[in-house]
Structure formats: C-alpha cells, structure tokens
N, C-alpha and C. Protein backbone atom coordinates (compact mmCIF):
# COMPACT_ATOMS: atom_id res chain seq x y z
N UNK A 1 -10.40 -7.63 -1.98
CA UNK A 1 -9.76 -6.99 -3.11
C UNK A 1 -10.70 -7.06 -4.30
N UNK A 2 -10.94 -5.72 -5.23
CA UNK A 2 -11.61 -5.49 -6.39
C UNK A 2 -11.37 -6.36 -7.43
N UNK A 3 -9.69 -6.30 -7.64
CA UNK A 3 -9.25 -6.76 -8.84
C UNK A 3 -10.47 -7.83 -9.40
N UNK A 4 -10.00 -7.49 -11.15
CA UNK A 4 -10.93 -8.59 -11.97
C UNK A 4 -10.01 -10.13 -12.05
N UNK A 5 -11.33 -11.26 -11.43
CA UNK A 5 -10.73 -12.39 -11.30
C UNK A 5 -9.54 -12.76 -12.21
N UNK A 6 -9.41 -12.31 -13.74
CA UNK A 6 -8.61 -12.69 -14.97
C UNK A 6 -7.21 -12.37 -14.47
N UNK A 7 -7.03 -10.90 -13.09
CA UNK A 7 -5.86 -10.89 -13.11
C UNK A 7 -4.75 -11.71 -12.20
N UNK A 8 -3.55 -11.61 -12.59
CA UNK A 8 -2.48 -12.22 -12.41
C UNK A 8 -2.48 -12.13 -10.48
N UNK A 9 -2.06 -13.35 -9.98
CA UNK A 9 -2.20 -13.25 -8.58
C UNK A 9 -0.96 -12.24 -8.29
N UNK A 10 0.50 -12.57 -8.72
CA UNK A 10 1.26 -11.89 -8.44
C UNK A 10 1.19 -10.22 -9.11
N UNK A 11 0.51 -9.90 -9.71
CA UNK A 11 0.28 -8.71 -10.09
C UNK A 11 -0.76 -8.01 -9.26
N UNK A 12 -1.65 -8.96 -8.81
CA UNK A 12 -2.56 -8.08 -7.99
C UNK A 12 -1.78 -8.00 -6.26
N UNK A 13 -0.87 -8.57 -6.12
CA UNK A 13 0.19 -8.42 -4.94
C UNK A 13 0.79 -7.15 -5.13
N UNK A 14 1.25 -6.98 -6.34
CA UNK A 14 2.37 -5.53 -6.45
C UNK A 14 1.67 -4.40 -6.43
N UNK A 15 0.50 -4.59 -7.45
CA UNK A 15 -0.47 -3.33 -7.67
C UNK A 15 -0.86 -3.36 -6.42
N UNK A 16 -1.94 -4.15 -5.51
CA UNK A 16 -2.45 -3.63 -4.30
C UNK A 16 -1.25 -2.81 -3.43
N UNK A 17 0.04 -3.56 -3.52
CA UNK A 17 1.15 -2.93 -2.56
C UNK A 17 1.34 -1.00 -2.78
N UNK A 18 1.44 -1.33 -4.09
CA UNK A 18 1.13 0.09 -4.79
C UNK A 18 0.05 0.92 -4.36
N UNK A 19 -0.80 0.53 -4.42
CA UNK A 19 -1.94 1.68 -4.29
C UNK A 19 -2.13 1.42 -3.10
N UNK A 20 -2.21 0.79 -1.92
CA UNK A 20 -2.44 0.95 -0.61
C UNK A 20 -1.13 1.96 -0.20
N UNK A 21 0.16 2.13 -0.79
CA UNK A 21 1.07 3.21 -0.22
C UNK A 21 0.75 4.24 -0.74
N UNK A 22 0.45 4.49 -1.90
CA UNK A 22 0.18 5.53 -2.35
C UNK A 22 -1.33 6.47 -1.51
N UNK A 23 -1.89 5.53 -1.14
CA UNK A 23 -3.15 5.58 -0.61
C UNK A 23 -2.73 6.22 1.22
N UNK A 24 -1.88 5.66 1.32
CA UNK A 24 -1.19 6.01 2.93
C UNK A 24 -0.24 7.18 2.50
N UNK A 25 0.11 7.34 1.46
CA UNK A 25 0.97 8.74 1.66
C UNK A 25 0.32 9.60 1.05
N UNK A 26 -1.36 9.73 1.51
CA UNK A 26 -2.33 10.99 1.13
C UNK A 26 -2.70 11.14 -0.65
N UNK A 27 -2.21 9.66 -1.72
CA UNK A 27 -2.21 10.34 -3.06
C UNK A 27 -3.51 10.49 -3.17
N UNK A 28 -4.33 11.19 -4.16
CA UNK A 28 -5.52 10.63 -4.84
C UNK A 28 -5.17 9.70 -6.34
N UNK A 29 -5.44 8.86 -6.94
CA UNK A 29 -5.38 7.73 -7.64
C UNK A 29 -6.33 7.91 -9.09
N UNK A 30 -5.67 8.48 -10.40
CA UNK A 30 -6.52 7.97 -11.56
C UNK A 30 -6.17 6.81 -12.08
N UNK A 31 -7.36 6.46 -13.09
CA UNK A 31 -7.06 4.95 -13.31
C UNK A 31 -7.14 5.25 -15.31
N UNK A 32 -6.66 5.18 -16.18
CA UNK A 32 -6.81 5.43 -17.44
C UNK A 32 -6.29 3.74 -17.85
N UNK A 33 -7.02 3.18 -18.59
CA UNK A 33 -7.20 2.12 -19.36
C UNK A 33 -6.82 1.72 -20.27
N UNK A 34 -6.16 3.13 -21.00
CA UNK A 34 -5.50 2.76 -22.19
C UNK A 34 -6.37 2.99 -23.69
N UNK A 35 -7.73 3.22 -23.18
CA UNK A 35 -8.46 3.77 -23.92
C UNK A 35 -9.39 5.20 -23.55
N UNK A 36 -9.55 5.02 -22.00
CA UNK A 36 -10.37 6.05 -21.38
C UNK A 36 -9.65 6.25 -19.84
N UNK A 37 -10.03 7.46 -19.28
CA UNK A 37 -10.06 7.61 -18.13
C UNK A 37 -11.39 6.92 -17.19
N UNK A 38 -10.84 5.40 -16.70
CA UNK A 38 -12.08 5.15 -16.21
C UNK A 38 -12.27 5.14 -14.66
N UNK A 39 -11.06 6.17 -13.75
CA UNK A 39 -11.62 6.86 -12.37
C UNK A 39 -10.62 8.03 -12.49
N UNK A 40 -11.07 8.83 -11.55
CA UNK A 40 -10.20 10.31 -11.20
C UNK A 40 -9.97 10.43 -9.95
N UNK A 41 -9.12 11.09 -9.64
CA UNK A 41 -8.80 11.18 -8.37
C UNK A 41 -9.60 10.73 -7.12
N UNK A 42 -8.95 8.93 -7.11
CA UNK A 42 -10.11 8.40 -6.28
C UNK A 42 -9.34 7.97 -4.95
N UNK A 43 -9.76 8.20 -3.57
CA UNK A 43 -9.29 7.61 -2.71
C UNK A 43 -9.63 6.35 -2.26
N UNK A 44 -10.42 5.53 -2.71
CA UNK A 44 -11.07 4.41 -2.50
C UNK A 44 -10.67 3.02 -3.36
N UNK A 45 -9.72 2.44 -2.41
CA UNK A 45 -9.01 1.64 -2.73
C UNK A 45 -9.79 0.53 -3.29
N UNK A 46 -11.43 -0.26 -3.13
CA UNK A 46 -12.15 -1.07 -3.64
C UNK A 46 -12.36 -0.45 -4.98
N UNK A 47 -12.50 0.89 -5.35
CA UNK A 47 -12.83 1.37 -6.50
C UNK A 47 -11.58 1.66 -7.91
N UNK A 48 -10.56 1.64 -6.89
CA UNK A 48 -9.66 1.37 -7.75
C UNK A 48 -9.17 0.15 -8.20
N UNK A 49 -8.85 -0.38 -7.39
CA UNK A 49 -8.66 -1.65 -7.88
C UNK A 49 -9.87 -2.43 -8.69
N UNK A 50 -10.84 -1.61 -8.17
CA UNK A 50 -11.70 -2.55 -9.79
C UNK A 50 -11.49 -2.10 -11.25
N UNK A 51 -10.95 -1.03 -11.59
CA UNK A 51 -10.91 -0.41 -12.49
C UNK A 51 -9.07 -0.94 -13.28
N UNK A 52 -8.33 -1.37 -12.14
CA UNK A 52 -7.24 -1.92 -12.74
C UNK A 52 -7.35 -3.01 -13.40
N UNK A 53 -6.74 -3.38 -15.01
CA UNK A 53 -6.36 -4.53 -15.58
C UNK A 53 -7.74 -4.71 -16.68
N UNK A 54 -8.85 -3.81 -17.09
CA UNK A 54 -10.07 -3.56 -17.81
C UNK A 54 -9.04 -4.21 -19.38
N UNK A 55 -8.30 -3.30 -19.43
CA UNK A 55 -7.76 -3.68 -20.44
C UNK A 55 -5.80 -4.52 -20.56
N UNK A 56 -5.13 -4.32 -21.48
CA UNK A 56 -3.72 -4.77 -20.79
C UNK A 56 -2.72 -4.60 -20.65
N UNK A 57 -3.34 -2.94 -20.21
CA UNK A 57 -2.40 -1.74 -19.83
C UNK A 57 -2.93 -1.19 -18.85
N UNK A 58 -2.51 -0.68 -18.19
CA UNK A 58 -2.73 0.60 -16.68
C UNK A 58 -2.14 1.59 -16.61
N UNK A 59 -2.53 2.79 -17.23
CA UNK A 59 -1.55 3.96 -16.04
C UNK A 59 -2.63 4.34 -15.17
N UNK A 60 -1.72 4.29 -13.73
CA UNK A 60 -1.77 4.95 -12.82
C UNK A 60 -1.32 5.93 -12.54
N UNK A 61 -1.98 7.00 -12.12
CA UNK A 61 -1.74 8.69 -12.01
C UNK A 61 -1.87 9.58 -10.50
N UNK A 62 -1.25 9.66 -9.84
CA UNK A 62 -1.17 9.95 -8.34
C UNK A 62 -0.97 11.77 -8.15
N UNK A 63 -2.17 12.30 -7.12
CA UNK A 63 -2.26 13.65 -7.59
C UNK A 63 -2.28 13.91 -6.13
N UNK A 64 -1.86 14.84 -5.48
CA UNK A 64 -1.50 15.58 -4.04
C UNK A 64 -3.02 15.60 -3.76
N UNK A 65 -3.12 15.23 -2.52
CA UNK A 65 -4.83 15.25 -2.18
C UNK A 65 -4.67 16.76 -1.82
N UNK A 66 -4.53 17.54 -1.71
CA UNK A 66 -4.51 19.36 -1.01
C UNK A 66 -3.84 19.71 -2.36
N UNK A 67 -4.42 20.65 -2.98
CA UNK A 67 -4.21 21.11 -4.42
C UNK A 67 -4.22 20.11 -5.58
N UNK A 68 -3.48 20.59 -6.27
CA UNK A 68 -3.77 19.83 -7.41
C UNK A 68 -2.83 19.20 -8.74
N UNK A 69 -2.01 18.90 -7.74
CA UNK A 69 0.00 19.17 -7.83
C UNK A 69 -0.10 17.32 -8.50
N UNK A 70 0.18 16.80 -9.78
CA UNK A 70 0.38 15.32 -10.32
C UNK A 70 1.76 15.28 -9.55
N UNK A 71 1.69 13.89 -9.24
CA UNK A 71 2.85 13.32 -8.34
C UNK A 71 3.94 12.91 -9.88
N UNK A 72 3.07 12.42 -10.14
CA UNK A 72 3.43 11.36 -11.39
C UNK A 72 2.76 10.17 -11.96
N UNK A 73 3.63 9.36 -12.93
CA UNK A 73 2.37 7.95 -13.38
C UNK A 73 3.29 6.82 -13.15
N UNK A 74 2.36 5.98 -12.81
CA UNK A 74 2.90 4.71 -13.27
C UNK A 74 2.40 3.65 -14.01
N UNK A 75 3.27 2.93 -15.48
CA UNK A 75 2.20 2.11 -16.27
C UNK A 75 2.42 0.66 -16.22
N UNK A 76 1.46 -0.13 -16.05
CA UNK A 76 1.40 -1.14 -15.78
C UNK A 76 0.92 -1.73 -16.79
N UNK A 77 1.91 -3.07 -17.54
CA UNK A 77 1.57 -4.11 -18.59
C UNK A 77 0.97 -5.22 -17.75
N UNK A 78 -0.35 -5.74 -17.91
CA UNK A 78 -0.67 -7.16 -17.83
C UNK A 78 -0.14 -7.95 -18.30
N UNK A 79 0.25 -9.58 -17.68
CA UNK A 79 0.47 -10.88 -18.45
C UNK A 79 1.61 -10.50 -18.05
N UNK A 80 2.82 -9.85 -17.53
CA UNK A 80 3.86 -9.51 -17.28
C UNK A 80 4.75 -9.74 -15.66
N UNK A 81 3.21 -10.90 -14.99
CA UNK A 81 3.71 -11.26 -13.74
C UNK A 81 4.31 -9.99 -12.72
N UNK A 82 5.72 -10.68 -12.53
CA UNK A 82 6.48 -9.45 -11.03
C UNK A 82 6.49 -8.16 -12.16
N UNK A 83 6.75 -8.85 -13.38
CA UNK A 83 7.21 -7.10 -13.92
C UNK A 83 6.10 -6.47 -14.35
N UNK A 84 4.85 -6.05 -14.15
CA UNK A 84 3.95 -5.60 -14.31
C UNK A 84 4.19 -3.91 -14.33
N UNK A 85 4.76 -3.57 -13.70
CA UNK A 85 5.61 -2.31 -13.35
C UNK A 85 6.68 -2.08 -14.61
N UNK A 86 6.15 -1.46 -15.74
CA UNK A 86 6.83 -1.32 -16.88
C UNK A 86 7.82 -0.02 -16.97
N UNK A 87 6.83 0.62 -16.08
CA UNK A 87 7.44 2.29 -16.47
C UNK A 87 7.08 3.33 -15.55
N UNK A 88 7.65 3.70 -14.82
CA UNK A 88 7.22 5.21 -14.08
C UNK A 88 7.81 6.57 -14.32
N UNK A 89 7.27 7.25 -13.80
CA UNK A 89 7.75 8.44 -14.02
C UNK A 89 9.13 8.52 -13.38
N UNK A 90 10.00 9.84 -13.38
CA UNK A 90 11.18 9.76 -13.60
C UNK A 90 11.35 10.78 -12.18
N UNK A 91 10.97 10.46 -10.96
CA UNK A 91 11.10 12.29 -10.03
C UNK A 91 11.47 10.68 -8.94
N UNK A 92 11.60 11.62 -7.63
CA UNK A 92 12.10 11.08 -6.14
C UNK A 92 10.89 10.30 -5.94
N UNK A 93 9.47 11.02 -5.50
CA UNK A 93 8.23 10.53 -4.98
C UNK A 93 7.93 9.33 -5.72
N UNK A 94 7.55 9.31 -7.31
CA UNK A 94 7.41 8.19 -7.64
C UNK A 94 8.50 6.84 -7.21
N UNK A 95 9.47 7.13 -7.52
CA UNK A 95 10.97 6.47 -7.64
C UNK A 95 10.37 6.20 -5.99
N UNK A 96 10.13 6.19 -5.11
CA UNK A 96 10.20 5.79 -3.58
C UNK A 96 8.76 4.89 -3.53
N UNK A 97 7.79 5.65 -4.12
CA UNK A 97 6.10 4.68 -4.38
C UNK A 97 6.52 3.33 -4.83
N UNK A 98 7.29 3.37 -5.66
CA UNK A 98 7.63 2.03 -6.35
C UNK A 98 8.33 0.80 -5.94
N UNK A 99 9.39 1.44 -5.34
CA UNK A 99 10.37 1.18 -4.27
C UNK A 99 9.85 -0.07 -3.60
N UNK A 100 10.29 -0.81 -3.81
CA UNK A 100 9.89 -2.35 -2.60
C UNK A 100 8.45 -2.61 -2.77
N UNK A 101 7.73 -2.25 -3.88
CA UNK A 101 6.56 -3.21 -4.17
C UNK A 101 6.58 -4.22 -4.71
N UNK A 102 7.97 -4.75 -5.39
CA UNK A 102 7.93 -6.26 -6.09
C UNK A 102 8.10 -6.96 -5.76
C-alpha cells in the first residue's frame, strides 16, 4: 500500500476498501487535494493511494472508464479515524461504493 506513513491505519483500511471497489467496478479515480488536482483518471491503485491524505482533505472523483460519464465524489477528512468518509455524492452508484467500507 502507497498511503503516506502519517496516515491513520484505520483510514487507510476504509480508503483502500474504497478504491480497490471502485477499481473492480471499472471506475477511473481522480485524486484533488484540496488545493490541486494531483491525479486524473487513474486506474492504478499504487498511484492513487499515494496521492491520498497530501493534505487533510481528499476528494475522490470516480469517472466511467468507456466515456466520460463522473460517477460522482467522495470527500474524505483526515484525523477523522472510521469517519474519514465525510461526504459523498448523493446518486445510487456512489451510495453502493460506499456501502460497507467502514
């Protein structure tokens, strides 16, 4: 796993849970920091996860790998342990991504 050593063990449990499903149900994965977009539609789960927790916020942004259709986001607070998972978007797909990662 990428994650930066600083982060939370139980946070890097939920997030990996996260992006390895998202990763299995075909998403591609941006990573925005809260200051920058620092990956784009990445399928490469070592590359994402390095880019999670830079700063001590995350949205995550999940985009249909075949076109170019946003699934939705999800934002993630650091220092926030199980609840790291602050906020997602509001549709079925996300609402199911999320679903039993905590």
């Amino acid at each position: 796993m990428a994650f930066p050593q600083h982060m939370d063990r139980t946070e890097q449990r939920i997030v990996g849970a996260l992006i390895r499903k998202a990763l299995k149900l075909g998403y591609l994965v941006s990573v925005y920091d809260g200051q920058e977009g620092a990956l784009r539609k990445s399928s490469d789960y070592e590359a994402i996860t390095a880019e999670v927790a830079a700063t001590d916020e995350t949205t995550l942004r999940f985009r249909l790998s075949i076109g170019k259709g946003l699934v939705g986001s999800v934002w993630l607070i650091h220092g926030n342990a199980e609840d790291v998972i602050c906020d997602h978007t509001d549709n079925e797909a996300i609402a199911a991504l999320v679903e039993g990662v905590f």
